[in-house]
Protein backbone atom coordinates (compact mmCIF):
# COMPACT_ATOMS: atom_id res chain seq x y z
CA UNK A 1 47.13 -48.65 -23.91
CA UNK A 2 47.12 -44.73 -23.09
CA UNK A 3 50.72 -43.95 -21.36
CA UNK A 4 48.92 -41.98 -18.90
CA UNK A 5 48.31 -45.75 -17.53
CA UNK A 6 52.02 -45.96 -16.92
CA UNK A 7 52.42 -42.40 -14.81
CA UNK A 8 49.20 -43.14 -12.59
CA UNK A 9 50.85 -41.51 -9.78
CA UNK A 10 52.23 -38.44 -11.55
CA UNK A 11 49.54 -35.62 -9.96
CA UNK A 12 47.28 -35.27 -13.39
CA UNK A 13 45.99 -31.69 -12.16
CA UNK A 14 47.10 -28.25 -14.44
CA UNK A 15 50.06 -26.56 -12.36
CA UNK A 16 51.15 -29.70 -10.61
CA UNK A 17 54.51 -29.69 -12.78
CA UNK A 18 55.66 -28.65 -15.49
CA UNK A 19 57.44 -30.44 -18.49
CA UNK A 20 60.23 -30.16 -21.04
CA UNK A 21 58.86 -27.51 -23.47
CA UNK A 22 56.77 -25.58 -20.85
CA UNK A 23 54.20 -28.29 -21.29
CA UNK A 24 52.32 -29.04 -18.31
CA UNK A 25 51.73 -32.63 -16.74
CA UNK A 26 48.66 -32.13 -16.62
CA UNK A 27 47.57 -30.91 -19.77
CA UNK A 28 50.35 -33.56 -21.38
CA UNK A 29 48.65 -36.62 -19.41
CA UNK A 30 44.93 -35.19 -21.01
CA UNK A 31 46.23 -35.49 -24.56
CA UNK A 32 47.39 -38.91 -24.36
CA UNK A 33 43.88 -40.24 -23.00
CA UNK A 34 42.96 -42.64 -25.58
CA UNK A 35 45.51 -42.47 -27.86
CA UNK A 36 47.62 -45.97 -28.07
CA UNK A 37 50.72 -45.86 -26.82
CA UNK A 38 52.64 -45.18 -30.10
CA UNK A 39 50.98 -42.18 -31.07
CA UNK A 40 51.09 -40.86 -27.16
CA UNK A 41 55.49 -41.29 -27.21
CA UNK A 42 55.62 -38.73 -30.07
CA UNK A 43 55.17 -36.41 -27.38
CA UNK A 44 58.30 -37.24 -24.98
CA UNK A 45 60.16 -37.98 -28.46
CA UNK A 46 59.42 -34.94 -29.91
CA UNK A 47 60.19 -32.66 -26.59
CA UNK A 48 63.54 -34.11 -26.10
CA UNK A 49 64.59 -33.62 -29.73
CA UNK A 50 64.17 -30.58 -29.86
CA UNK A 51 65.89 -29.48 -26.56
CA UNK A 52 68.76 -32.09 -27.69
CA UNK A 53 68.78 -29.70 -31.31
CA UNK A 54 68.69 -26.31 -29.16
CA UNK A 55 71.45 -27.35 -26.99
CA UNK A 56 73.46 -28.66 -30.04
CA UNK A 57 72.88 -25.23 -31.95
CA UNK A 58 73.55 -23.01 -28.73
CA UNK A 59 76.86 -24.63 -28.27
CA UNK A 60 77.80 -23.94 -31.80
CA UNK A 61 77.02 -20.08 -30.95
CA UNK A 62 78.38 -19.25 -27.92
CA UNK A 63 81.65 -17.91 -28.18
CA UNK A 64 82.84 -18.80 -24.46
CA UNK A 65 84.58 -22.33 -24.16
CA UNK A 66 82.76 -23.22 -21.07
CA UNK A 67 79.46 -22.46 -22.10
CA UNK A 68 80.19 -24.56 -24.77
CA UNK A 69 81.10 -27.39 -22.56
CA UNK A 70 78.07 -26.95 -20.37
CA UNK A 71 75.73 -26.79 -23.67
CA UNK A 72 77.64 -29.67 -24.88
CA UNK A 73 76.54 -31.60 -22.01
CA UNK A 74 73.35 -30.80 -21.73
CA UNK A 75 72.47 -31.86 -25.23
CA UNK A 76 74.53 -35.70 -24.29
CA UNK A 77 71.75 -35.63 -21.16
CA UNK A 78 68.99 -34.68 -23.61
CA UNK A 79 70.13 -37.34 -26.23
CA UNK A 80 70.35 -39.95 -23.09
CA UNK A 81 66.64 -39.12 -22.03
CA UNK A 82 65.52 -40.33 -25.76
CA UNK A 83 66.85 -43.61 -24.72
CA UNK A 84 63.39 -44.91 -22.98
CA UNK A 85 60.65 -43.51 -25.16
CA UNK A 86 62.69 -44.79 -28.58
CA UNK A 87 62.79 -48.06 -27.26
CA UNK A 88 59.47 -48.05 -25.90
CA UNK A 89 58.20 -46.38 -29.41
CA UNK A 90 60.60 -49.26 -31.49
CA UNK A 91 58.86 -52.28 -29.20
CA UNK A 92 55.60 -50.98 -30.06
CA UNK A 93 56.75 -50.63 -33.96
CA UNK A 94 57.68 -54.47 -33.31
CA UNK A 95 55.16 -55.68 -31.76
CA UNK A 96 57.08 -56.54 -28.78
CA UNK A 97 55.41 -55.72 -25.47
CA UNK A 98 57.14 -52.38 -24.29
CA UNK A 99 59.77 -52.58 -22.58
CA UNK A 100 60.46 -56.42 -22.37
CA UNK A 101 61.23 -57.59 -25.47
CA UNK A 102 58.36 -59.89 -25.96
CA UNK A 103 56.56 -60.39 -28.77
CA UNK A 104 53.09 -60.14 -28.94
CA UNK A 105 50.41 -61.92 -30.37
């Protein structure tokens, strides 16, 4: 199943919104098309990792304590948005159904 099956009524058109990254929800929605939903969450996976690392490694070079508190937090939110997409990618390691905890089969 293609994940653009579960974001049917995110707009699919190129400038309707733009993503973590600077990738477009357009252009992100086009790549998963046909791809099964494990390959299609290294996407979301990979985008939040790497603003989680960015927002770890500009907090350990700032030099004002309150920017470090405000990068500090933003890399917690980043870490919480990896929640959903690692469990959905772990289910579908499983061979649960996403997101219930069935097993398949």
């Amino acid at each position: 199943m293609g994940i653009s099956r579960i974001f049917r009524k995110v707009p699919a058109e190129p400038g309707d919104g733009v993503m973590e990254g600077g990738v477009s929800v357009g252009e992100a929605l086009a790549w998963t098309e046909g791809r099964k939903l494990r390959e299609a969450l290294e996407l979301p996976l990979s985008l939040e990792a790497i603003s989680h690392d960015r927002y770890v490694e500009m907090s350990r070079l700032v030099i004002d304590e309150g920017a470090k508190r405000v990068f500090g937090m933003l890399s917690k939110e980043e870490k919480k948005h990896l929640e959903k997409p690692t469990d959905l990618f772990d289910d579908e390691l499983s061979g649960e159904t996403p997101g219930t905890g069935d097993r398949r089969g």
